[in-house]
Protein backbone atom coordinates (compact mmCIF):
# COMPACT_ATOMS: atom_id res chain seq x y z
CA UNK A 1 44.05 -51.65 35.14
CA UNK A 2 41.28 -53.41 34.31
CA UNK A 3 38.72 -51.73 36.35
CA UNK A 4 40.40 -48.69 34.59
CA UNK A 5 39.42 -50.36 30.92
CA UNK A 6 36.22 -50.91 32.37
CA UNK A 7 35.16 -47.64 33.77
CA UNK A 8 36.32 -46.10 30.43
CA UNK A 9 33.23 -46.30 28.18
CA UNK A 10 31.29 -45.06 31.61
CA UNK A 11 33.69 -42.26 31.36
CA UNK A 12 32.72 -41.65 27.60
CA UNK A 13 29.06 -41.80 27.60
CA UNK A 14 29.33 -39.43 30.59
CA UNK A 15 31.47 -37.07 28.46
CA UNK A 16 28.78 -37.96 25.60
CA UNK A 17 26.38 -37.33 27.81
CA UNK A 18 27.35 -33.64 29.58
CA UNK A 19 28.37 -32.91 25.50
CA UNK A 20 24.39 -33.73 24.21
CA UNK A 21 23.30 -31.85 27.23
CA UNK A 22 25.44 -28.40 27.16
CA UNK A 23 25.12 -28.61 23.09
CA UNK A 24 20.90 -28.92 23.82
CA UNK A 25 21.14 -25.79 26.47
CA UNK A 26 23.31 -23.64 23.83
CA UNK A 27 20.32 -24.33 21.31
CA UNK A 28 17.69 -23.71 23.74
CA UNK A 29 19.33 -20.49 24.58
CA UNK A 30 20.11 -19.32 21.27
CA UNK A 31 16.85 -19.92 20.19
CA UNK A 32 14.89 -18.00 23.30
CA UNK A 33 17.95 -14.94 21.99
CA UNK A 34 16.44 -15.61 18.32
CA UNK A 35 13.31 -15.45 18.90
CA UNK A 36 13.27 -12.75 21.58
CA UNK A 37 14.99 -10.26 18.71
CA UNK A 38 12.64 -10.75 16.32
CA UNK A 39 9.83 -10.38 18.77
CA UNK A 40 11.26 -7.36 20.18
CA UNK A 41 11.81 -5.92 16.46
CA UNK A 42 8.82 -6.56 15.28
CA UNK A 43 6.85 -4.72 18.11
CA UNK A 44 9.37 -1.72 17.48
CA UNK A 45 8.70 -1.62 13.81
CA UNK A 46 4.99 -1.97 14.26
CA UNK A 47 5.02 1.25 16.76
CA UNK A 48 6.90 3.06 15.02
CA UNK A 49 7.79 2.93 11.39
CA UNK A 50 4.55 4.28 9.56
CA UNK A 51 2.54 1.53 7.36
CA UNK A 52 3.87 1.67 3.89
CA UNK A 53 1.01 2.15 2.18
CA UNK A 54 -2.35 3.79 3.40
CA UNK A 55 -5.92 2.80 0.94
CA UNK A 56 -8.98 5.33 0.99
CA UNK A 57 -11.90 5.05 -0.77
CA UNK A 58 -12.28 7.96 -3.05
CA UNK A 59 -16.50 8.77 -3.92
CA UNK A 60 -17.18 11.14 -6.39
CA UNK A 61 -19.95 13.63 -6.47
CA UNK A 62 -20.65 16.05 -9.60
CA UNK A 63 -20.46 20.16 -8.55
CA UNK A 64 -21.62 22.59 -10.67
CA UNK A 65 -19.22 25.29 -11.72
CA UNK A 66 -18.64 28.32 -14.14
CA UNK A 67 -17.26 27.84 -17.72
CA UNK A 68 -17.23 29.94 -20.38
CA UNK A 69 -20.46 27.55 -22.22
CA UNK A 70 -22.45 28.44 -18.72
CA UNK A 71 -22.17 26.12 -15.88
CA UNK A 72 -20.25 22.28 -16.01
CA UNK A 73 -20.20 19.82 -13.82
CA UNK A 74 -17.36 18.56 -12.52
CA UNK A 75 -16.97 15.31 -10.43
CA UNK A 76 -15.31 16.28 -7.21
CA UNK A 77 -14.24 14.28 -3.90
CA UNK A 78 -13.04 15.00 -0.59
CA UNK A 79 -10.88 12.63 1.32
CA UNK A 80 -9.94 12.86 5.00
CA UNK A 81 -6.73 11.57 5.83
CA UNK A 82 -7.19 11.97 10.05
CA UNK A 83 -8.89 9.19 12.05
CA UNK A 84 -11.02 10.99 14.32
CA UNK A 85 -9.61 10.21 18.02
CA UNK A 86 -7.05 8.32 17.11
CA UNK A 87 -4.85 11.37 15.03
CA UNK A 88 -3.31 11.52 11.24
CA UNK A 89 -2.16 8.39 9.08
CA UNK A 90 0.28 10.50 7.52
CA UNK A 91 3.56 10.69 9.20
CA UNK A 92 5.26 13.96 9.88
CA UNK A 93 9.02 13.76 8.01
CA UNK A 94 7.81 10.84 5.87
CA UNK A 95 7.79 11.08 2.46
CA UNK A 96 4.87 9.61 0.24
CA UNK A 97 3.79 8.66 -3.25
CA UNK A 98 0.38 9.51 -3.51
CA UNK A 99 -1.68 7.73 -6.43
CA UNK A 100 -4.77 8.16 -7.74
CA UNK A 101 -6.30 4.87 -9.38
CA UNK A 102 -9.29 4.97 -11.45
CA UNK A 103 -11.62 1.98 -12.52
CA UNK A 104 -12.98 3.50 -15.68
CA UNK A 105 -15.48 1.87 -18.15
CA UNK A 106 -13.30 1.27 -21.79
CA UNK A 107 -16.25 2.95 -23.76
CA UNK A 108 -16.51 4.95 -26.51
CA UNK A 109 -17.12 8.13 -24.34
CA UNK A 110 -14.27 7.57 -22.81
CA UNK A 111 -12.06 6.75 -25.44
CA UNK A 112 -13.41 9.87 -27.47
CA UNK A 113 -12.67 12.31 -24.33
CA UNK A 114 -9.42 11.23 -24.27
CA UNK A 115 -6.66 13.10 -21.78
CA UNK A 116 -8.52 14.34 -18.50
CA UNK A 117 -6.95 16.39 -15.53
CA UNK A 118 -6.58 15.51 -11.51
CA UNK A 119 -5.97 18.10 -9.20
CA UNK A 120 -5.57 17.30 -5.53
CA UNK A 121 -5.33 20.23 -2.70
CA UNK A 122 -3.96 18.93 0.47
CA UNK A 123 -5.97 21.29 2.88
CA UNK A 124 -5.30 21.80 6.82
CA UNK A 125 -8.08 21.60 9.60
CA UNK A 126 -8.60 25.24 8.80
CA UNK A 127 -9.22 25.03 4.87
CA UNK A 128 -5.75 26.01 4.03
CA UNK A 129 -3.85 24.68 1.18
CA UNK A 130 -0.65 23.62 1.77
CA UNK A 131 0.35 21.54 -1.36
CA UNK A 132 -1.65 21.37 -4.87
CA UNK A 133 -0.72 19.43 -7.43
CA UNK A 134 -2.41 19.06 -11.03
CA UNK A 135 -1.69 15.90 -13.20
CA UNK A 136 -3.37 14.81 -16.30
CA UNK A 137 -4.45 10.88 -16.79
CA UNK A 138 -5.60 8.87 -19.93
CA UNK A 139 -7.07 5.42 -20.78
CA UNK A 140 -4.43 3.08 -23.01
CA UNK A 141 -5.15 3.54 -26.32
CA UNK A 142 -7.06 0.17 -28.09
CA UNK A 143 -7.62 0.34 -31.68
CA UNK A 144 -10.94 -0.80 -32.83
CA UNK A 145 -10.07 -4.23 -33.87
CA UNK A 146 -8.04 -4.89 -30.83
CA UNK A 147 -11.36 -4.09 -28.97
CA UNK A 148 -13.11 -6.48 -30.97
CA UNK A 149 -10.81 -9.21 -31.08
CA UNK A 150 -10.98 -8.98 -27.09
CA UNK A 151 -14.25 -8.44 -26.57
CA UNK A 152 -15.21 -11.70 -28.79
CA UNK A 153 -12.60 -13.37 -26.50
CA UNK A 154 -14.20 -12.29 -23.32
CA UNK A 155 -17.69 -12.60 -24.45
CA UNK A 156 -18.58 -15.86 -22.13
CA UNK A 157 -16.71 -14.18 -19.19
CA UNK A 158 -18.04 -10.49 -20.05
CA UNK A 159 -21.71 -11.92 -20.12
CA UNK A 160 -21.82 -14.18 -16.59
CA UNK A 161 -20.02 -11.00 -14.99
CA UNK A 162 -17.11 -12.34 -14.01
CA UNK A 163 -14.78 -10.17 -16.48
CA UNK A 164 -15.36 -6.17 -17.28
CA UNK A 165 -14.47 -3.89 -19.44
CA UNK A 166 -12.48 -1.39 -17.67
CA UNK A 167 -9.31 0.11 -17.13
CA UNK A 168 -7.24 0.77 -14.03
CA UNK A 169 -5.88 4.62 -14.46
CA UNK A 170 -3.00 5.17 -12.22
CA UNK A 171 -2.02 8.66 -11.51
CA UNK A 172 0.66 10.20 -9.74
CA UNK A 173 0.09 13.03 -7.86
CA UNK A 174 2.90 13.87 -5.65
CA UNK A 175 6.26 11.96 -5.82
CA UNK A 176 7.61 12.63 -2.72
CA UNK A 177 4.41 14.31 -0.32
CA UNK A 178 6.35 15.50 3.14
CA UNK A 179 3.88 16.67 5.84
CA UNK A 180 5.37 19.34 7.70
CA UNK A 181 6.68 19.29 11.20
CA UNK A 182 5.02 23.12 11.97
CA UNK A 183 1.63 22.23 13.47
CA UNK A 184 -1.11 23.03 10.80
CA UNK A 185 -3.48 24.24 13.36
């Protein structure tokens, strides 16, 4: 009996013990089961689920064309959405919002010019239009003494360069842009 009372807390720490032990294994392997699923998803979602959004750099050249005054110019730009080797950004089946953001200058010329017009063609490799869409932008409206108030707050800021006065236009051009299945070529 006694050796019995004294092989008990043997007997417990060894329960402790192989309790610790299977409770550290059931972490370890829960974690490597953790870890492994978010690895594995986030290789699958990087293959395959298109980036959300896609940036290009849009550089504007002036093109002279027919009015009824004689000949305008209009500034135009062309923007290639296919990588060369590598195939298109654009998704097939995926819908997109595509946006057009101007920086424009707040000046007087602008202000006076008021509502303009964008008109994007999405063209094949062929110079076929598929989708056109025509949207009309405008700066925000600042009265004069709004512009003056801010400009004489900005003035330090405006003069050492490190503030502007611009606008960011945002235009929508297509809501909900699908690129077709059919190949375009």
């Amino acid at each position: 009996m006694i050796w019995t009372l004294l092989r008990l807390p043997c007997t417990v720490v060894a329960a402790i013990k192989q309790l610790v032990a299977r409770t550290f294994f059931l972490a370890v392997v829960f974690s490597v089961i953790t870890w492994s699923s978010i690895l594995l998803y986030g290789m699958f979602y990087w293959s395959y689920i298109p980036k959300s959004s896609h940036l290009f750099p849009v550089h504007l050249h002036f093109e002279s064309r027919s009015c009824p005054e004689g000949f305008c110019d209009y500034p135009v730009a062309n923007v290639t959405v296919v990588r060369p080797g590598y195939g298109e950004y654009l998704a097939r089946g995926q819908r997109y919002k595509i946006y057009l953001d101007l920086e424009m200058p707040e000046s007087d010329a602008n202000q006076r010019i008021g509502m303009f017009t964008v008109k994007i063609d999405m063209i094949t490799e062929t110079g076929e239009v598929v989708r056109s869409s025509l949207r009309s932008g405008v700066l925000r409206y600042k009265s004069a003494m709004v512009r003056l108030f801010s400009t004489l707050t900005y003035i330090p800021m405006l003069m050492f360069g490190s503030a502007e006065e611009k606008q960011i236009v945002s235009v929508l051009l297509f809501d909900r842009y699908e690129e077709d299945y059919v190949s375009d070529g």
